[in-house]
PDB file of N, CA and C in Angstrom:
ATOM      1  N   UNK A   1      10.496  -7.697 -15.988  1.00  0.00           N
ATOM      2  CA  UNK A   1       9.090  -7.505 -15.668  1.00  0.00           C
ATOM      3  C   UNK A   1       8.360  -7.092 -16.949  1.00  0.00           C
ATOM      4  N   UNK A   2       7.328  -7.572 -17.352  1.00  0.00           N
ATOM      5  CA  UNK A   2       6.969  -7.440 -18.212  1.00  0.00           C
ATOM      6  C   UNK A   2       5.400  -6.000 -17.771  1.00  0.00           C
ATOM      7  N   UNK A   3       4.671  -5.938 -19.290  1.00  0.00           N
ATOM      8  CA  UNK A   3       4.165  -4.772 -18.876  1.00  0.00           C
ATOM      9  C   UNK A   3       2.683  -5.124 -18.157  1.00  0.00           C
ATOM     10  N   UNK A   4       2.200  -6.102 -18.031  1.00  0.00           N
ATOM     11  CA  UNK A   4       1.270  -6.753 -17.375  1.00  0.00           C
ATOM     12  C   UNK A   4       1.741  -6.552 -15.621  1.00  0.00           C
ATOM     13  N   UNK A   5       2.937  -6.883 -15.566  1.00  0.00           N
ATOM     14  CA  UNK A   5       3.490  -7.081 -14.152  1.00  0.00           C
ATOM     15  C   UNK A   5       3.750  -5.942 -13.825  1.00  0.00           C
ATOM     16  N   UNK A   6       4.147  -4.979 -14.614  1.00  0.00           N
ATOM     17  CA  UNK A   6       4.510  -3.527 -13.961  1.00  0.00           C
ATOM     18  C   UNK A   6       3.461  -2.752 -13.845  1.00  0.00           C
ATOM     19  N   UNK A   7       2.023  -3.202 -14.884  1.00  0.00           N
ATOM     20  CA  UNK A   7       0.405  -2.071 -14.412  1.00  0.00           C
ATOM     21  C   UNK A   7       0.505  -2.714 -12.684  1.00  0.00           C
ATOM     22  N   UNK A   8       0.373  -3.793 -12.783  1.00  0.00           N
ATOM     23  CA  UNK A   8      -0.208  -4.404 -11.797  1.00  0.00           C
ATOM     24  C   UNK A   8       0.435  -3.999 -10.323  1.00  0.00           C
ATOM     25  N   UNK A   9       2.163  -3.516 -10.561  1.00  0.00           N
ATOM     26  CA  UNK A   9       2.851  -3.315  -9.727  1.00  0.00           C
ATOM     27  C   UNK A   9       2.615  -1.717  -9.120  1.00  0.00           C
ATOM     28  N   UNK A  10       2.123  -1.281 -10.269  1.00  0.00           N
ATOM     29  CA  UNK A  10       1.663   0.228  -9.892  1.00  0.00           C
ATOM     30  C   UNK A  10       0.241   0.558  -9.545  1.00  0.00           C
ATOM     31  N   UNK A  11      -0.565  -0.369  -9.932  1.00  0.00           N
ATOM     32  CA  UNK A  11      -1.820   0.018  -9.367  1.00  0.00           C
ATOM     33  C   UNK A  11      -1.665  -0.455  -7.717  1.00  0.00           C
ATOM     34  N   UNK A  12      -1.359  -1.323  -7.384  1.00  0.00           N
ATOM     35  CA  UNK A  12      -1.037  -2.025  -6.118  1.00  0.00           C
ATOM     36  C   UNK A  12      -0.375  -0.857  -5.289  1.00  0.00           C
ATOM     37  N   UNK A  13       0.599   0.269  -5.893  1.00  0.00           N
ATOM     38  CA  UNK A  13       1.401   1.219  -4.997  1.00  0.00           C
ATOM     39  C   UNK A  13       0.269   2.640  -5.570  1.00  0.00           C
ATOM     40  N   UNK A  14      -0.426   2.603  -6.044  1.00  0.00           N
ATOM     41  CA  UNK A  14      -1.535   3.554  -5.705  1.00  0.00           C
ATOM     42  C   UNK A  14      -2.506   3.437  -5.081  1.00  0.00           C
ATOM     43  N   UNK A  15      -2.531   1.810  -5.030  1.00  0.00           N
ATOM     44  CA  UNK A  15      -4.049   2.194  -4.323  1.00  0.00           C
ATOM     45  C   UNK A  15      -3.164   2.370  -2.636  1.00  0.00           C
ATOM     46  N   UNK A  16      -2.096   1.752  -2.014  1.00  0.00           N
ATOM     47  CA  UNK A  16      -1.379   2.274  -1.246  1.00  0.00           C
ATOM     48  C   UNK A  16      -1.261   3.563  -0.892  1.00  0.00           C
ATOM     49  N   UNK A  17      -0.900   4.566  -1.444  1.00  0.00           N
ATOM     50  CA  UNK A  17      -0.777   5.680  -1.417  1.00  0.00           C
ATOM     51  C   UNK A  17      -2.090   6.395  -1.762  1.00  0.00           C
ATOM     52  N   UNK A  18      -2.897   6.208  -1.889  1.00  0.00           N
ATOM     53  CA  UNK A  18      -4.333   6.618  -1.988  1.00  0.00           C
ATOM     54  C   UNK A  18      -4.618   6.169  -0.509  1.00  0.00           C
ATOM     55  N   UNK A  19      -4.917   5.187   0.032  1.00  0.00           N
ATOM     56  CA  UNK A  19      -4.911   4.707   1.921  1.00  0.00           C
ATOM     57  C   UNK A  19      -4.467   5.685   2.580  1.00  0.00           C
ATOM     58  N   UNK A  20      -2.883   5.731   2.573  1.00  0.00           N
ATOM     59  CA  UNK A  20      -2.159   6.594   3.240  1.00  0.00           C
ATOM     60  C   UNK A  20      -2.376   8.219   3.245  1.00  0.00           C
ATOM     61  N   UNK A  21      -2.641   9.009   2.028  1.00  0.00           N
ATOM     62  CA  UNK A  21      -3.260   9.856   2.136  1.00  0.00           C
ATOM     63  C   UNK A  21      -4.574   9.954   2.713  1.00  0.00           C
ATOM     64  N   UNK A  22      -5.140   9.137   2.802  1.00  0.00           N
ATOM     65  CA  UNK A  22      -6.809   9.204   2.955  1.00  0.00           C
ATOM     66  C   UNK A  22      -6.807   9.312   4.405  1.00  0.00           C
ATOM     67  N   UNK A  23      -5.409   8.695   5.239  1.00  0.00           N
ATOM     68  CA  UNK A  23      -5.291   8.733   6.894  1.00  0.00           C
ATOM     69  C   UNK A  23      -4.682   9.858   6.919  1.00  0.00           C
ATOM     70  N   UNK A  24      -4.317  10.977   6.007  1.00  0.00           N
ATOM     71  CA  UNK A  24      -4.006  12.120   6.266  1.00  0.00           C
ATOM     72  C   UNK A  24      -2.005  11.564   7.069  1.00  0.00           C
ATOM     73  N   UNK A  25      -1.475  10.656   6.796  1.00  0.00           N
ATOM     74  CA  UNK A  25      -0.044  10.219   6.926  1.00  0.00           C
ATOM     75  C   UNK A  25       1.245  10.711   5.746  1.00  0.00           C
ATOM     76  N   UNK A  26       2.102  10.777   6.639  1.00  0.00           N
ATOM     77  CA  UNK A  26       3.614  11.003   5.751  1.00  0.00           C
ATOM     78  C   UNK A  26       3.793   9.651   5.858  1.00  0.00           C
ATOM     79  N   UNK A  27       5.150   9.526   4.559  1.00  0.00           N
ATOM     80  CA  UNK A  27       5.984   8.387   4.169  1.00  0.00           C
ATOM     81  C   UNK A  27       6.649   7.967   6.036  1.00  0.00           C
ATOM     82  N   UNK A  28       6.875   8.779   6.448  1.00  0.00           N
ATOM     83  CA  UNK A  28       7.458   8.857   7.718  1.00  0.00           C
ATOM     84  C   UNK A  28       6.981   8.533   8.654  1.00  0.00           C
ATOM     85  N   UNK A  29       5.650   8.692   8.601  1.00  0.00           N
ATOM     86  CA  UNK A  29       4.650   8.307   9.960  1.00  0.00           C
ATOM     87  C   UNK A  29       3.890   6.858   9.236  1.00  0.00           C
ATOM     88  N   UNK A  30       4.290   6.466   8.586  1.00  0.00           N
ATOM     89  CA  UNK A  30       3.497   5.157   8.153  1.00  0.00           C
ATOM     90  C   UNK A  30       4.384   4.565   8.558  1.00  0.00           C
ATOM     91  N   UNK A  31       5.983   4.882   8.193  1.00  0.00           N
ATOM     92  CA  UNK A  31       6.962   3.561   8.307  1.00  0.00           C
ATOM     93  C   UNK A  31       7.111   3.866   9.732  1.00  0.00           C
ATOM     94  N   UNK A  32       6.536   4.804  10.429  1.00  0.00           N
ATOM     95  CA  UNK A  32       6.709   4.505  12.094  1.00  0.00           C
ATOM     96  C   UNK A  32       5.803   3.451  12.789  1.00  0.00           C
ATOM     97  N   UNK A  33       4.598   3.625  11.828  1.00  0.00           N
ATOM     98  CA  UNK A  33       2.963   2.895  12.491  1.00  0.00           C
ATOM     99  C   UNK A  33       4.170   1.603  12.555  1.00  0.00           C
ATOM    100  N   UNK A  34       4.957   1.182  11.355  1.00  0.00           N
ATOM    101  CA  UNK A  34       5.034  -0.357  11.232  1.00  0.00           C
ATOM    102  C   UNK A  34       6.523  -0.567  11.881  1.00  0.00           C
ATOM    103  N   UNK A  35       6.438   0.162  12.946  1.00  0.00           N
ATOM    104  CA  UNK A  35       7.581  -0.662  13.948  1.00  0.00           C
ATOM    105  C   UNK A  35       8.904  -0.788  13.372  1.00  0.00           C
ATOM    106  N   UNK A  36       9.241  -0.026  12.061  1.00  0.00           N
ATOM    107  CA  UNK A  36      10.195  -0.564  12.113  1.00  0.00           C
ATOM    108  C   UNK A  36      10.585  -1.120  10.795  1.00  0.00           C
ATOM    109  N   UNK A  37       9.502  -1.658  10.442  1.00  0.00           N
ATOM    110  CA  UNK A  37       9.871  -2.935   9.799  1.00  0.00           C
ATOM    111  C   UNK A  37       9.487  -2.312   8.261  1.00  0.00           C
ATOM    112  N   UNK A  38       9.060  -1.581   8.306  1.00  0.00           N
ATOM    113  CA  UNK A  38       9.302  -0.839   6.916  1.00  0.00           C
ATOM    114  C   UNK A  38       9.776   0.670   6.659  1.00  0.00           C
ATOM    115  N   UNK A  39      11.131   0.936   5.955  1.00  0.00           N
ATOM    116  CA  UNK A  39      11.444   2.604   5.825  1.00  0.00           C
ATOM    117  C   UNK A  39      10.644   3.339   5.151  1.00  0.00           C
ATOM    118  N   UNK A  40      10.491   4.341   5.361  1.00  0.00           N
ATOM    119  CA  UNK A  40      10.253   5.367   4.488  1.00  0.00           C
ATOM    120  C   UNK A  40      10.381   5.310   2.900  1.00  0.00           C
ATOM    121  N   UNK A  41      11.796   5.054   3.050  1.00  0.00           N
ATOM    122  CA  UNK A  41      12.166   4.966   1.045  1.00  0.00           C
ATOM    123  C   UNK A  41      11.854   3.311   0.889  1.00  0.00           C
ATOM    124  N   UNK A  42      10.851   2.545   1.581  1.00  0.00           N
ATOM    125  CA  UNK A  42      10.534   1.249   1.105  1.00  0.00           C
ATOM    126  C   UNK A  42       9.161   1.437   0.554  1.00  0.00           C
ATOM    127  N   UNK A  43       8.404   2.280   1.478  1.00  0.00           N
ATOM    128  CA  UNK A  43       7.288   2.332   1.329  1.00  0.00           C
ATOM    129  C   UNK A  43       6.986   2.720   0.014  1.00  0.00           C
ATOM    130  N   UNK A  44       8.301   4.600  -0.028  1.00  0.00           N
ATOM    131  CA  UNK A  44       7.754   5.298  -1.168  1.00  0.00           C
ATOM    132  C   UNK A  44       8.138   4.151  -2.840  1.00  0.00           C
ATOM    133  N   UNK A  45       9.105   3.488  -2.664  1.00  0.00           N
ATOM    134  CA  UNK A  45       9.608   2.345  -3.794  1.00  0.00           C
ATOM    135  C   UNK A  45       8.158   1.750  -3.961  1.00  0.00           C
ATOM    136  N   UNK A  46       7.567   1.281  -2.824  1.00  0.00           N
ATOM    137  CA  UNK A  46       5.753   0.200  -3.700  1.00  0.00           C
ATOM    138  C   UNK A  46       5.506   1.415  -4.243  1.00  0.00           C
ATOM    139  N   UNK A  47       4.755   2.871  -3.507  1.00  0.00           N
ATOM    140  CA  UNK A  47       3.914   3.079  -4.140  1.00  0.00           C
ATOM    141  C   UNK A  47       4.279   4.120  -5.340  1.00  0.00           C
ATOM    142  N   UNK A  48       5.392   4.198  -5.927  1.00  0.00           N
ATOM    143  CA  UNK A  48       6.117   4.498  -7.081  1.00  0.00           C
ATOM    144  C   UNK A  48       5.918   3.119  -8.083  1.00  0.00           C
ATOM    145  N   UNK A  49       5.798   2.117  -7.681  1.00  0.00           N
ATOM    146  CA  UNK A  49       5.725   1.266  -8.272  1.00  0.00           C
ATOM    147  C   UNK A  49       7.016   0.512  -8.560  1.00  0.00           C
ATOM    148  N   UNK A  50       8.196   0.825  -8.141  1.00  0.00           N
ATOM    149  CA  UNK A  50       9.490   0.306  -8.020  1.00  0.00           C
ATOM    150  C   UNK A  50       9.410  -1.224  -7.875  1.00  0.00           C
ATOM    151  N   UNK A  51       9.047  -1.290  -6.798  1.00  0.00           N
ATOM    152  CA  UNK A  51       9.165  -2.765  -5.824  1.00  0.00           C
ATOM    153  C   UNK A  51       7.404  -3.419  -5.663  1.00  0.00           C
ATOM    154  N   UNK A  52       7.073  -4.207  -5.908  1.00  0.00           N
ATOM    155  CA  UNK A  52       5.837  -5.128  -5.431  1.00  0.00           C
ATOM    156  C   UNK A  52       5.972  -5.218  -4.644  1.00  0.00           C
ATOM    157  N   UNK A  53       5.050  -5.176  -4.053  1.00  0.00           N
ATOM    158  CA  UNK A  53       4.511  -5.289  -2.273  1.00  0.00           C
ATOM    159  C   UNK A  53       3.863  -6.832  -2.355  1.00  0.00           C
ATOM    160  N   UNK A  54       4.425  -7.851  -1.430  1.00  0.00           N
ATOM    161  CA  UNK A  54       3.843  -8.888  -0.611  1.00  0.00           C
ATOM    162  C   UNK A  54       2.603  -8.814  -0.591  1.00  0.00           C
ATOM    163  N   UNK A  55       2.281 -10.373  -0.178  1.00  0.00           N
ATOM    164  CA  UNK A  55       0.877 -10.386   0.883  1.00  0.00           C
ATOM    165  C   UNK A  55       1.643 -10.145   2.743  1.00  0.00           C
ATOM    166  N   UNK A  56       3.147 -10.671   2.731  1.00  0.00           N
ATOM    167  CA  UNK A  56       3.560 -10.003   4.203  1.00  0.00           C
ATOM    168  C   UNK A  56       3.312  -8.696   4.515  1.00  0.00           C
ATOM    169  N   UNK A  57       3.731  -7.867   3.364  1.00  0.00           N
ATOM    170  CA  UNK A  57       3.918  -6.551   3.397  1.00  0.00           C
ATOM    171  C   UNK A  57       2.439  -5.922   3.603  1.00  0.00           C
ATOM    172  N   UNK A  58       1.624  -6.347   2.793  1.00  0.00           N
ATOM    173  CA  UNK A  58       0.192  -5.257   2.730  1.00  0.00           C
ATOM    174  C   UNK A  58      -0.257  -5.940   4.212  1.00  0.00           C
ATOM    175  N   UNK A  59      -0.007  -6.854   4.487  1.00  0.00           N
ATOM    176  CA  UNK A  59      -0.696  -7.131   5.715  1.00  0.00           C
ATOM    177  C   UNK A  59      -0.077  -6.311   6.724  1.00  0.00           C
ATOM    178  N   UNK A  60       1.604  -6.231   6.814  1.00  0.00           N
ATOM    179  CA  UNK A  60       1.938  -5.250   7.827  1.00  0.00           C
ATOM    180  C   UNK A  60       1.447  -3.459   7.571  1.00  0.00           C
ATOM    181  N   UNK A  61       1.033  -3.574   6.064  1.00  0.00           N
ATOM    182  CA  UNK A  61       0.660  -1.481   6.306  1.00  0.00           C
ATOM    183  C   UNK A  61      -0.746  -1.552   6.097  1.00  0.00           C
ATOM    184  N   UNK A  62      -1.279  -2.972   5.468  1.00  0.00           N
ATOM    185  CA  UNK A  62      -2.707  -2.483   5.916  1.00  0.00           C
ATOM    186  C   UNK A  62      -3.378  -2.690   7.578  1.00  0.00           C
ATOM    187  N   UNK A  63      -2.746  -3.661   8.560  1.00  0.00           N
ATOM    188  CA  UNK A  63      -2.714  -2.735  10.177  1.00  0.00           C
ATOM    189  C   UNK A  63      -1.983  -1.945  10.591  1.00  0.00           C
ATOM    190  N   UNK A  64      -1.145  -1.287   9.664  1.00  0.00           N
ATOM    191  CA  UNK A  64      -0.604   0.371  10.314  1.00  0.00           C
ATOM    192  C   UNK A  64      -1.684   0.988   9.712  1.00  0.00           C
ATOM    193  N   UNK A  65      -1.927   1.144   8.357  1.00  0.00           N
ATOM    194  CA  UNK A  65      -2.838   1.877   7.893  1.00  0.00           C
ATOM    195  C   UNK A  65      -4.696   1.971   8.502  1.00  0.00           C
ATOM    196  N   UNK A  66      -4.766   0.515   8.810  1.00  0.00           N
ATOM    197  CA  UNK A  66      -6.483   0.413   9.741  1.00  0.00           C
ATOM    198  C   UNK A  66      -7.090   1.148   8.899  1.00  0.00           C
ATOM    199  N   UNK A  67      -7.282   1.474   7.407  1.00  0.00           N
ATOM    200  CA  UNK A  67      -8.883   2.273   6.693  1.00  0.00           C
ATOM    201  C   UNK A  67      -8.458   0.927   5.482  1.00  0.00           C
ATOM    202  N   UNK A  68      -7.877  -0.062   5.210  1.00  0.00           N
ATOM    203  CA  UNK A  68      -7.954  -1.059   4.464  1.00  0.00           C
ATOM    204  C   UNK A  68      -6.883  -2.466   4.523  1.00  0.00           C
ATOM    205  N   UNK A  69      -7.752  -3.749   4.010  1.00  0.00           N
ATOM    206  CA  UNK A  69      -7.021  -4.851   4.225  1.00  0.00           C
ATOM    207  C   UNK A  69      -5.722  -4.968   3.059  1.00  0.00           C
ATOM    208  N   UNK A  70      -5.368  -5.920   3.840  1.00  0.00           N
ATOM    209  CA  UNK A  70      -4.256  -6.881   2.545  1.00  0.00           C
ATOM    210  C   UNK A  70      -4.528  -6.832   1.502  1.00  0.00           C
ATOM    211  N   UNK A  71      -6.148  -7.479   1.175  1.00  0.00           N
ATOM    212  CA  UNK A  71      -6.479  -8.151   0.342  1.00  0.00           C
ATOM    213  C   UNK A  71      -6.895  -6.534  -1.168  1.00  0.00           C
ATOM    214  N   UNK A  72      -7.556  -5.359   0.043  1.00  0.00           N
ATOM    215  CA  UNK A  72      -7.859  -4.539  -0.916  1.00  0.00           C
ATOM    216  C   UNK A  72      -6.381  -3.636  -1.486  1.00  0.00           C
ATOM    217  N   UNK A  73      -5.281  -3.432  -0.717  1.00  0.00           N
ATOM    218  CA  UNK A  73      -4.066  -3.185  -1.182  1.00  0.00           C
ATOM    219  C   UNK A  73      -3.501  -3.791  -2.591  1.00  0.00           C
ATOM    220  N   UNK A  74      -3.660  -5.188  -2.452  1.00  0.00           N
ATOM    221  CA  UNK A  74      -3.378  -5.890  -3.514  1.00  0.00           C
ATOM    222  C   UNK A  74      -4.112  -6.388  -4.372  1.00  0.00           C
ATOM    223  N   UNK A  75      -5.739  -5.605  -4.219  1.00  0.00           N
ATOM    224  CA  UNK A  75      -6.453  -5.431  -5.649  1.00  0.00           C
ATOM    225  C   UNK A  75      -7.030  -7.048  -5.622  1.00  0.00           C
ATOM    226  N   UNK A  76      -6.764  -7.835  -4.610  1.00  0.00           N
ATOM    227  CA  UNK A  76      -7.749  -8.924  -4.395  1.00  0.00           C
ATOM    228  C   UNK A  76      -9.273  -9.219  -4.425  1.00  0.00           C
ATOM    229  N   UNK A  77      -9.333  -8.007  -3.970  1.00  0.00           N
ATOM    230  CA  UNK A  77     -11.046  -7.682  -3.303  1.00  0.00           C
ATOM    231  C   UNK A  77     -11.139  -6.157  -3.778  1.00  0.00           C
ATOM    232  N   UNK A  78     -11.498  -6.028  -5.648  1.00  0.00           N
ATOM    233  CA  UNK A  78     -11.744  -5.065  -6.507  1.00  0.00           C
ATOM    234  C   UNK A  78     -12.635  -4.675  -6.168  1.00  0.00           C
ATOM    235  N   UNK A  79     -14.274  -5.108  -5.751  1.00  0.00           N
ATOM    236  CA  UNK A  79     -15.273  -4.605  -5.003  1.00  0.00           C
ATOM    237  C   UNK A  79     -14.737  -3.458  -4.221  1.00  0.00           C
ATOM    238  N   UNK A  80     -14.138  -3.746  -3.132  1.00  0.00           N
ATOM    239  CA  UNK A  80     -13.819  -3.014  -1.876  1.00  0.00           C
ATOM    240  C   UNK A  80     -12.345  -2.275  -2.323  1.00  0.00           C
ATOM    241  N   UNK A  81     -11.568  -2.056  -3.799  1.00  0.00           N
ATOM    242  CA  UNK A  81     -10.188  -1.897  -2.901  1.00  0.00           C
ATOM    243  C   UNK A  81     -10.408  -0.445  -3.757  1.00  0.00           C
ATOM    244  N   UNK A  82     -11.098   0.457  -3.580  1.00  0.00           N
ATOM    245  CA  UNK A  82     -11.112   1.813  -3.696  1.00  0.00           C
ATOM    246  C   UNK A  82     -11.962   2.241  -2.483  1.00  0.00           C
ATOM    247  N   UNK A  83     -13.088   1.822  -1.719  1.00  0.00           N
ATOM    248  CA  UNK A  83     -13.558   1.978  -0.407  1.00  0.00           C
ATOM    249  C   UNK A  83     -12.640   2.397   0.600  1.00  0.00           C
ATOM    250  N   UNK A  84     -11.408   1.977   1.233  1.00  0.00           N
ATOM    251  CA  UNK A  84     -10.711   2.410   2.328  1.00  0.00           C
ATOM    252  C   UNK A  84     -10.193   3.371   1.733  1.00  0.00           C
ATOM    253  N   UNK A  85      -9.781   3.823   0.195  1.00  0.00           N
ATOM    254  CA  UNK A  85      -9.418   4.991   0.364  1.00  0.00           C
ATOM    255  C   UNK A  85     -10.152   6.111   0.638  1.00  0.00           C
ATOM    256  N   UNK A  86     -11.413   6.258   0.655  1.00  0.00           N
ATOM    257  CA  UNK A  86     -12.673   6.823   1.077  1.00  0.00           C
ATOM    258  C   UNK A  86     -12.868   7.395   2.230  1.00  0.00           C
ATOM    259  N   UNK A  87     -12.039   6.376   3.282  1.00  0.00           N
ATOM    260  CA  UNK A  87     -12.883   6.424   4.975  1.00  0.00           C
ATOM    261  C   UNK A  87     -11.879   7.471   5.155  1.00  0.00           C
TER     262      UNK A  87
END
């Protein structure tokens, strides 16, 4: 990974973890919102910046999360992707 790919990999798991705090959530109660389908130590790996997060993935925690989309998780929609951490 080069160092282009790893800002990018870490801004993507902050603005994550900026969401998740902002719903007032643990690592624990997020990977519950999502059924399942994501652990705890998966979640905390994005927003450490370990692991890149999907467009599958932000779509499954941005409807657990409900204060932001896919698109602002993954810094798609720069306008908006500091707004849901807000609400």
């Amino acid at each position: 990974m080069n160092d282009a790919d790893r800002a990018l990999t870490k801004a993507i798991g902050e603005r994550l973890r900026a969401a998740r705090h902002a719903r007032g959530l643990s690592l624990s109660a997020l990977a519950a919102l999502t059924d399942g389908l994501y652990s705890k130590s998966r979640i905390s790996n994005y927003e450490q910046g370990l692991r890149r997060l999907n467009s599958e993935g932000a779509e499954v925690l941005a409807a657990a999360l409900g204060n932001v989309t896919a698109a602002q998780l993954l810094g798609l929609d720069e306008e908006d992707a500091t707004a849901g951490s807000e609400q």
